[in-house]
C-alpha atoms as a PDB file:
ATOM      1  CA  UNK A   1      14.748   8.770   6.492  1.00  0.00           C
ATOM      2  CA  UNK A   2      11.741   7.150   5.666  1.00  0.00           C
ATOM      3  CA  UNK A   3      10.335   7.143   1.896  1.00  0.00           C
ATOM      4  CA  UNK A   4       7.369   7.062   0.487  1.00  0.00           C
ATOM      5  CA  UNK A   5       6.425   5.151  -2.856  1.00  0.00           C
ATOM      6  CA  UNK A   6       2.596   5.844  -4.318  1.00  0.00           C
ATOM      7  CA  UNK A   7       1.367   2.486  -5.690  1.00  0.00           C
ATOM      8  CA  UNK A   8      -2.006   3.811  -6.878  1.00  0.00           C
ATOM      9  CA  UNK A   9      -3.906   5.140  -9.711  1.00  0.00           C
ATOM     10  CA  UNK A  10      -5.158   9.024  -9.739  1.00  0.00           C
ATOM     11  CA  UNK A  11      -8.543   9.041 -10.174  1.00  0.00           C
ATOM     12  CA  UNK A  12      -9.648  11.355 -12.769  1.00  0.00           C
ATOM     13  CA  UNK A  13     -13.060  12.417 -14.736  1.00  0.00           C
ATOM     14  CA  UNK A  14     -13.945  10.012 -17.167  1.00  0.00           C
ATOM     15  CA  UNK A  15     -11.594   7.130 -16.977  1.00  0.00           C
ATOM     16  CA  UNK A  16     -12.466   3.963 -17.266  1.00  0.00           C
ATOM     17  CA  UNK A  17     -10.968   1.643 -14.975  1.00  0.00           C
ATOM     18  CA  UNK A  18     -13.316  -2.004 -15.540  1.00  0.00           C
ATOM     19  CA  UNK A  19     -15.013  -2.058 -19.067  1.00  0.00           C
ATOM     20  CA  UNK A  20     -18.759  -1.600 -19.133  1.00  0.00           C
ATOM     21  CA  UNK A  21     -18.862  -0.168 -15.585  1.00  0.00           C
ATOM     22  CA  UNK A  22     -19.193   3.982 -15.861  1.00  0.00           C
ATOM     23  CA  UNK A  23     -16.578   6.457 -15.669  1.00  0.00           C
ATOM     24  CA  UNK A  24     -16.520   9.320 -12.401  1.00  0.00           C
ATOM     25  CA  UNK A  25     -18.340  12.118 -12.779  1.00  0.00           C
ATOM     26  CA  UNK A  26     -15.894  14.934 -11.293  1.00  0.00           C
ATOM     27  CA  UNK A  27     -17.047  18.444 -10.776  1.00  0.00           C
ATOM     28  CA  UNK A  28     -18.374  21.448  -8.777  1.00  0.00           C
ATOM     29  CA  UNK A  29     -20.940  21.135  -6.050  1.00  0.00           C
ATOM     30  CA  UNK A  30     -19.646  24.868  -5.581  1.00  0.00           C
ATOM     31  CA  UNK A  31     -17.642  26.477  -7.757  1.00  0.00           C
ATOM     32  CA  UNK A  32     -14.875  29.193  -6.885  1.00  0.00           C
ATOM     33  CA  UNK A  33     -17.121  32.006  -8.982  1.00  0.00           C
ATOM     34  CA  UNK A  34     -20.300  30.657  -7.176  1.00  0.00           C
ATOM     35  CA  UNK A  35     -18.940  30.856  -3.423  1.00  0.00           C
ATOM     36  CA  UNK A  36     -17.521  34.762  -4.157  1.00  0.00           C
ATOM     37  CA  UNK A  37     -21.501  35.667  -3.110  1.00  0.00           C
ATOM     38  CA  UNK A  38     -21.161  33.979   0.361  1.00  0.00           C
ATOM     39  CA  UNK A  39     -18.272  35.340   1.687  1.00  0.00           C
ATOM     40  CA  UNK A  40     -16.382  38.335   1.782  1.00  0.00           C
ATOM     41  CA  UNK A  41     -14.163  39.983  -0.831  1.00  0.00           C
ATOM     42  CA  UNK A  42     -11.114  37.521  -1.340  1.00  0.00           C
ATOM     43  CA  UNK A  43     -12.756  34.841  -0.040  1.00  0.00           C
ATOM     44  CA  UNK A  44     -13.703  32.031  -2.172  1.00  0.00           C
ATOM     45  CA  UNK A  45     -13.901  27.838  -1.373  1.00  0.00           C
ATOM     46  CA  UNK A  46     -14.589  25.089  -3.977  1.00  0.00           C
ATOM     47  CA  UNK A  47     -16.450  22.323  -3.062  1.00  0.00           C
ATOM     48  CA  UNK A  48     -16.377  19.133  -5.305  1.00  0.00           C
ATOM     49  CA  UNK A  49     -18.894  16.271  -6.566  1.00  0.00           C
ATOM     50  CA  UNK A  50     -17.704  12.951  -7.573  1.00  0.00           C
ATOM     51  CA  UNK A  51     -20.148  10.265  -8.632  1.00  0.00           C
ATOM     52  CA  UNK A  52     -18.869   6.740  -9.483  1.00  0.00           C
ATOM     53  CA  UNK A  53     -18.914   3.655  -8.393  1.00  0.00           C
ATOM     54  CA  UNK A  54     -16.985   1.734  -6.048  1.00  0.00           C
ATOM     55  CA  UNK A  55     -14.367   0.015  -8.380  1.00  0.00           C
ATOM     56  CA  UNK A  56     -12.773   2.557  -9.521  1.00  0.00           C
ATOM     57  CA  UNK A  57      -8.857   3.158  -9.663  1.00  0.00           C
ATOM     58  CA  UNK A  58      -6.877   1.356  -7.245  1.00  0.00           C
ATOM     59  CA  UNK A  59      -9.293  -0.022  -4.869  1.00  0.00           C
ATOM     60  CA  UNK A  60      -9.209  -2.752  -1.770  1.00  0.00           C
ATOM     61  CA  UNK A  61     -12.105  -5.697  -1.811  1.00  0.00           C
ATOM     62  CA  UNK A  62     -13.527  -6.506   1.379  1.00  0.00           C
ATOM     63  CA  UNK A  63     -15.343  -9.657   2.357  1.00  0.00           C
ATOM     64  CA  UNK A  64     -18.563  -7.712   1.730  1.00  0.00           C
ATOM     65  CA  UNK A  65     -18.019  -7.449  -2.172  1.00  0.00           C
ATOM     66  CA  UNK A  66     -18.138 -11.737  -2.264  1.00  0.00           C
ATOM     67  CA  UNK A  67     -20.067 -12.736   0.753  1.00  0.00           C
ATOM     68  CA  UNK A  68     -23.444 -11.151   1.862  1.00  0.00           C
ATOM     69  CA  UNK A  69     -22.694 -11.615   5.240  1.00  0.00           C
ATOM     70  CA  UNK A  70     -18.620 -10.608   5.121  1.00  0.00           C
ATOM     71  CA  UNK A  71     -17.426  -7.865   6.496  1.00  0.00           C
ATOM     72  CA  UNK A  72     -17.929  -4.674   5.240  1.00  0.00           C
ATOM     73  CA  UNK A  73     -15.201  -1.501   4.771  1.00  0.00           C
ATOM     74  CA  UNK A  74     -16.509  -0.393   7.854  1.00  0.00           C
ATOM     75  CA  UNK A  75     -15.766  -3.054   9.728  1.00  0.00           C
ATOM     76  CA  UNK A  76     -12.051  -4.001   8.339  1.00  0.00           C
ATOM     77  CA  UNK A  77      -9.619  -3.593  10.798  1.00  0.00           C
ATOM     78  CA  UNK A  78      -6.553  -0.731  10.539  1.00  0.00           C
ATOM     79  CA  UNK A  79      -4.245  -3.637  11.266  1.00  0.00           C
ATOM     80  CA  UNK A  80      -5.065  -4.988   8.235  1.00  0.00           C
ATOM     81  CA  UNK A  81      -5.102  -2.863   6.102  1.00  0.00           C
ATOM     82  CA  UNK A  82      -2.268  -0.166   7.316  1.00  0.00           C
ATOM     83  CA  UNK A  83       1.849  -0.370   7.969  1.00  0.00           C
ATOM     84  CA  UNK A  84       1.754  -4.180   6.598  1.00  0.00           C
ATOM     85  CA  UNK A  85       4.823  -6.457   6.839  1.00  0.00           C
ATOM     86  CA  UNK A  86       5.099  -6.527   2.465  1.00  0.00           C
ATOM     87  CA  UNK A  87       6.872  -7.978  -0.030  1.00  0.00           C
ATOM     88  CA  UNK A  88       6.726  -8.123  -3.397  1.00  0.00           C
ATOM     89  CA  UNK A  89       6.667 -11.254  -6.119  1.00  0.00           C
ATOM     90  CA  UNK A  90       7.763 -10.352  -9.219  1.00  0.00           C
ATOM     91  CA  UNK A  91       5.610 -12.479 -12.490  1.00  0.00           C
ATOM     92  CA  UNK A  92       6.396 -10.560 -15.458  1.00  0.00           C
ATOM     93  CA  UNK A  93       3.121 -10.830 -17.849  1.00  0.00           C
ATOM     94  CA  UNK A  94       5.501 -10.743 -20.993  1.00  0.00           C
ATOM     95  CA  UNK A  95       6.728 -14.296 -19.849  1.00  0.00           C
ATOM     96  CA  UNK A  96       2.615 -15.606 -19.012  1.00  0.00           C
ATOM     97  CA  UNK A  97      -0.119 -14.272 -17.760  1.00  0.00           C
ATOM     98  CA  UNK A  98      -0.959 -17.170 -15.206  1.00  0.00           C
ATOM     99  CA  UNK A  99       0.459 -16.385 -11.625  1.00  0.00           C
ATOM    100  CA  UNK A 100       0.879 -20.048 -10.167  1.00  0.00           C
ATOM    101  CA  UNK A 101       1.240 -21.319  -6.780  1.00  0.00           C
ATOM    102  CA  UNK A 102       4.806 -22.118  -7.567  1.00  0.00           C
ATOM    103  CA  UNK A 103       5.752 -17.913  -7.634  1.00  0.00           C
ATOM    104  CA  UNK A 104       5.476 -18.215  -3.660  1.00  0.00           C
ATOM    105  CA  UNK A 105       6.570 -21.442  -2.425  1.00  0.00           C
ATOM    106  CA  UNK A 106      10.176 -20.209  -1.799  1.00  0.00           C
ATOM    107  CA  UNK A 107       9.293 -17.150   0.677  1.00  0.00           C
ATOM    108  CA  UNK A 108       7.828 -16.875   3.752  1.00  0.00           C
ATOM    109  CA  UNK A 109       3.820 -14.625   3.536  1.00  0.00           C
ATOM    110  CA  UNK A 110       2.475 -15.115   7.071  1.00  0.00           C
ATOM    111  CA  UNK A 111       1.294 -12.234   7.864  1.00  0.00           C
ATOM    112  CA  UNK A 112       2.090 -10.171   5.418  1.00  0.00           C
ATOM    113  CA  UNK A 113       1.306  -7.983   2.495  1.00  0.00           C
ATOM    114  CA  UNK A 114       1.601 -10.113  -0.670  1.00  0.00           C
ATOM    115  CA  UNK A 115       1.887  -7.706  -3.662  1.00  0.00           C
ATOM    116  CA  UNK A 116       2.577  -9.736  -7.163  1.00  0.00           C
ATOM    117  CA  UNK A 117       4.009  -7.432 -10.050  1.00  0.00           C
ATOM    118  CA  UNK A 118       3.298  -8.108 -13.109  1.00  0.00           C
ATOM    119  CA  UNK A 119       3.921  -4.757 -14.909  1.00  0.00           C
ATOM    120  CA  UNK A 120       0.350  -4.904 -16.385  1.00  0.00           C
ATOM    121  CA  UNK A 121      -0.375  -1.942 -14.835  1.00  0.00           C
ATOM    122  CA  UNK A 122       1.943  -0.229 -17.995  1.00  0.00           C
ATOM    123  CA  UNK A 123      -1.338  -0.651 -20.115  1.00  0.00           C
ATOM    124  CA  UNK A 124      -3.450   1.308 -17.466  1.00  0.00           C
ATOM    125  CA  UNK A 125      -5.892   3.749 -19.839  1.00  0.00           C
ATOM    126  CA  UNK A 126      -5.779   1.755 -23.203  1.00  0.00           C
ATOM    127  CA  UNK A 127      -7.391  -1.048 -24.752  1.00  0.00           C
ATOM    128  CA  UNK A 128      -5.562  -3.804 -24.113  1.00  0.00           C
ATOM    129  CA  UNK A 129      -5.368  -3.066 -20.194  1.00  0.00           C
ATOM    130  CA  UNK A 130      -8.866  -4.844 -20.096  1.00  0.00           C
ATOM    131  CA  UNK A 131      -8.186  -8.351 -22.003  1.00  0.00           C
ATOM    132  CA  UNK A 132      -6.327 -11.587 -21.311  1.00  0.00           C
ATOM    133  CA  UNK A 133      -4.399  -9.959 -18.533  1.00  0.00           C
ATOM    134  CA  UNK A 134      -2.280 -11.785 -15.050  1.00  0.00           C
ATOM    135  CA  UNK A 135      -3.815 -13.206 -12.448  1.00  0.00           C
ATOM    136  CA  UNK A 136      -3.873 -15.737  -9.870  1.00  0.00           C
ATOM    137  CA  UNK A 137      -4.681 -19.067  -9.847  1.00  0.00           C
ATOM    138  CA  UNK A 138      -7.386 -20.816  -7.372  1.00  0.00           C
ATOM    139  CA  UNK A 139      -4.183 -23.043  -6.519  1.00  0.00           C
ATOM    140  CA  UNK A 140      -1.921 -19.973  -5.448  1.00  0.00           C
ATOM    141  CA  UNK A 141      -5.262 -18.317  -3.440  1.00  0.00           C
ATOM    142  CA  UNK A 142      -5.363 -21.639  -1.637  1.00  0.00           C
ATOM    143  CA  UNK A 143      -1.502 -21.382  -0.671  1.00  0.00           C
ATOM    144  CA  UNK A 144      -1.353 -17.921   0.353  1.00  0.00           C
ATOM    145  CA  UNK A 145      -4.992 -18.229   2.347  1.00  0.00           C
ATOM    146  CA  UNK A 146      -3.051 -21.389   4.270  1.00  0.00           C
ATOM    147  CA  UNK A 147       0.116 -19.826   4.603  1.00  0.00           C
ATOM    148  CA  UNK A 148      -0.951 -16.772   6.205  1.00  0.00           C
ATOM    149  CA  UNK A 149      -1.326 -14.133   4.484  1.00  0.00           C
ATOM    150  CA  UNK A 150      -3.263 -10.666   5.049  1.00  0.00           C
ATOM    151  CA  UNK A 151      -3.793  -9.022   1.993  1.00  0.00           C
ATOM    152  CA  UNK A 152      -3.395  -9.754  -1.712  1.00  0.00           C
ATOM    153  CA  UNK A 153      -2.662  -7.133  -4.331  1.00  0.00           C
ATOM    154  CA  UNK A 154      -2.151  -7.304  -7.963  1.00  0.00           C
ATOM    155  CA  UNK A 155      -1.428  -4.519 -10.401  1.00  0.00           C
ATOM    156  CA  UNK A 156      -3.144  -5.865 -13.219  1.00  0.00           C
ATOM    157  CA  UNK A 157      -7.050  -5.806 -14.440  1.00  0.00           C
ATOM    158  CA  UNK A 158      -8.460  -8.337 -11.724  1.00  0.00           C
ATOM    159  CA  UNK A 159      -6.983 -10.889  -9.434  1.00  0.00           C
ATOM    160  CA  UNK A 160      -9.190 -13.312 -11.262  1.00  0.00           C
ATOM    161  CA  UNK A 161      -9.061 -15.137 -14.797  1.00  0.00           C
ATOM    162  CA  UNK A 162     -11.817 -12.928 -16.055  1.00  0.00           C
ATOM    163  CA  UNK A 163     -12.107 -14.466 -19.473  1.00  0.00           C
ATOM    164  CA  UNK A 164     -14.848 -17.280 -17.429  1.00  0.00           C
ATOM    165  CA  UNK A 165     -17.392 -16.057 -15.121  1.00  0.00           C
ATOM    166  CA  UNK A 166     -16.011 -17.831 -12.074  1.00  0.00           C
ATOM    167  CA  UNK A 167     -13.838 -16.104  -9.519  1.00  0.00           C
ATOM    168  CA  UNK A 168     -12.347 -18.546  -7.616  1.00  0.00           C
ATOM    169  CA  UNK A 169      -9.243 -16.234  -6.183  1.00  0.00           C
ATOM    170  CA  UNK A 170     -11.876 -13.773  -4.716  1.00  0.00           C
ATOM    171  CA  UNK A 171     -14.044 -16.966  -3.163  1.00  0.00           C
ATOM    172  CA  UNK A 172     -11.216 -18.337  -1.329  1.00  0.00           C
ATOM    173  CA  UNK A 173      -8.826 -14.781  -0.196  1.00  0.00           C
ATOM    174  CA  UNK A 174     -12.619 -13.200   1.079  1.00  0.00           C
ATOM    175  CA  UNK A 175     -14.190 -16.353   2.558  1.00  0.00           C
ATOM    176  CA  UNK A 176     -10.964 -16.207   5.027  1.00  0.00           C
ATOM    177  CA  UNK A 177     -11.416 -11.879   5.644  1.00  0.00           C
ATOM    178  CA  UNK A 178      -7.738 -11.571   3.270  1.00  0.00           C
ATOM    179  CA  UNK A 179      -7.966  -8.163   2.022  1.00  0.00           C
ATOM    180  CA  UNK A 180      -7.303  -8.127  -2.115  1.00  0.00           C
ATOM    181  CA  UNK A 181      -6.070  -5.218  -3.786  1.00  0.00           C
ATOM    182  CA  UNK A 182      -6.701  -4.390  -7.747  1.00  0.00           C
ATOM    183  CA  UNK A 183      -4.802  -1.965  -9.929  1.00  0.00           C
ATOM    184  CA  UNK A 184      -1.770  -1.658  -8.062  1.00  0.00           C
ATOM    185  CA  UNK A 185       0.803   0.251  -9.824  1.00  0.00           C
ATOM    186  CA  UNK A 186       4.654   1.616  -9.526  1.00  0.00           C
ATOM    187  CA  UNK A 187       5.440  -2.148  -8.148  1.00  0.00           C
ATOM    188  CA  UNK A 188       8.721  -2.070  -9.848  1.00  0.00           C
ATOM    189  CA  UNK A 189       9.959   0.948  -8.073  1.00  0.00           C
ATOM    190  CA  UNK A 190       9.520  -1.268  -4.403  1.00  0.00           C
ATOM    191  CA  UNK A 191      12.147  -3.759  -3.297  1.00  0.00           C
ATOM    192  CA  UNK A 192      11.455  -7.728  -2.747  1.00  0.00           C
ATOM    193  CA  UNK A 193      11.332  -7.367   0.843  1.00  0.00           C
ATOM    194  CA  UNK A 194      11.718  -4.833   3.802  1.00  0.00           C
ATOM    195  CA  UNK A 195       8.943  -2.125   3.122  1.00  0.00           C
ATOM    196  CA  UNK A 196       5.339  -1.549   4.988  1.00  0.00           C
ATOM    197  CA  UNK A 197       2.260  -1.169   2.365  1.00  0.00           C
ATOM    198  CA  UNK A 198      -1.086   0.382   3.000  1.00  0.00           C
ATOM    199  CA  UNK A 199      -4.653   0.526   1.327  1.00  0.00           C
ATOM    200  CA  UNK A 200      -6.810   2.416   3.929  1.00  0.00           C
ATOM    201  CA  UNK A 201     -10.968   2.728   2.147  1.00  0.00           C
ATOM    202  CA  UNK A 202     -12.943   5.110   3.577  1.00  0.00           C
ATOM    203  CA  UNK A 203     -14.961   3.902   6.665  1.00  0.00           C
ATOM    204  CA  UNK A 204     -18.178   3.406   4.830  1.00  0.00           C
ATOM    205  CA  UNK A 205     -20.962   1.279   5.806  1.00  0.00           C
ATOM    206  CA  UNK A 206     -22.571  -1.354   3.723  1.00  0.00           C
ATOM    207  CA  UNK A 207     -20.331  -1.414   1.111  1.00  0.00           C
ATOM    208  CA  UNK A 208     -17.251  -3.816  -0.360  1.00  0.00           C
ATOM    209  CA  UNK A 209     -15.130  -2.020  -2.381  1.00  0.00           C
ATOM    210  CA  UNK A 210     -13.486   1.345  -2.272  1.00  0.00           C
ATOM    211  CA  UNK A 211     -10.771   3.810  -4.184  1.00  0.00           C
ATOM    212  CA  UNK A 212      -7.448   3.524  -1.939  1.00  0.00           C
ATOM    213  CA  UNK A 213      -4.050   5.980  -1.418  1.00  0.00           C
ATOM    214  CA  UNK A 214      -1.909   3.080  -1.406  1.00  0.00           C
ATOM    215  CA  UNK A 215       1.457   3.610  -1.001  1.00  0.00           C
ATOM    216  CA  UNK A 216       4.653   1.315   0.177  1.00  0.00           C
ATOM    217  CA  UNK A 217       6.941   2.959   3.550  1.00  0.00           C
ATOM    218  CA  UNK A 218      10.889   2.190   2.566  1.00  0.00           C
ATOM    219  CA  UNK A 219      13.475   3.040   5.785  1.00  0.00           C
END
């Protein structure tokens, strides 16, 4: 039996998911009340609004959100981005916030999903979700880009050290078209090894970044 493990954020009206960007706007385009007029007795539809923008929740980064000329979600391919090869690296924040090179010199990440667990993602909706939080260095990018890997997810507030204004993890993992994944959650509920992950976006057209279902596959 095969079972399913979300990994993602719900998005909902008014959170706040990177500081200083805006919230979603969630609401009617039609309202249950409103559609009673169009149809007959008994029959009513909703149909929704949502404004926000792209980085909200859990969302995937293509090459497009770095690179002019990278790829777009439109043009990401399902094998990258669906029933991934995954395992999990496990970098408690309580014991540093600086994910090294040396967390994934001892396993193999050709080809696969590399998700690094942190537990950040237990601040998700307060203050303190926003500052001084895990990431990766340029030094572990530069490994993971070399040794194969396919996507890069983190369940904290950025993959990047955002307390400078470089981003070296995003330069190097988009340069080479590796998929990275921001605001993972629920990593602790996945085993090391032996699960599929996916982070499908929308198919949308000239843009980088997008809200994702992401979700590990256990057998």
């Amino acid at each position: 039996m095969k079972r399913f493990i979300d990994v993602s954020h719900t998005v909902e009206h008014g959170m706040i998911t990177f500081k200083g960007l805006p919230a979603p706007i969630i609401c009617d385009y039609l309202s249950r009340e409103e559609s009673r007029s169009r149809y007959e007795p008994g029959t009513e539809f909703q149909i929704g609004k949502i404004e926000m923008v792209s980085n909200t929740g859990t969302y995937i980064d293509s090459p497009f959100h770095r690179y002019a000329n990278g790829k777009d979600l439109s043009e990401l391919a399902l094998e990258n981005l669906a029933n991934l090869d995954a395992i999990v690296v496990r970098a408690d924040y309580r014991n540093g916030i600086e994910v090294g090179k040396h967390f994934f010199e001892k396993i193999s990440v050709k080809g696969k999903a590399v998700l690094v667990n942190t537990n950040w993602s237990e601040l998700w909706r307060t203050d303190a979700y926003f500052e001084n939080h895990s990431f990766l260095t340029e030094e572990a990018a530069v490994y993971l880009r070399d040794r194969g890997a396919v996507l890069v997810g983190i369940d904290s507030h950025n993959i990047d050290d955002t307390r400078g204004k470089s981003r070296p993890v995003h330069t190097v993992l988009l340069k080479s078209e590796i998929v990275v994944a921001e605001h993972l959650c629920n990593l602790n509920q996945l085993p090391d090894t032996r699960f599929a992950f996916t982070a499908v976006p929308p198919k949308v057209k000239g843009m980088g970044t997008f809200p994702v279902r992401a979700f590990a596959t256990l057998h």
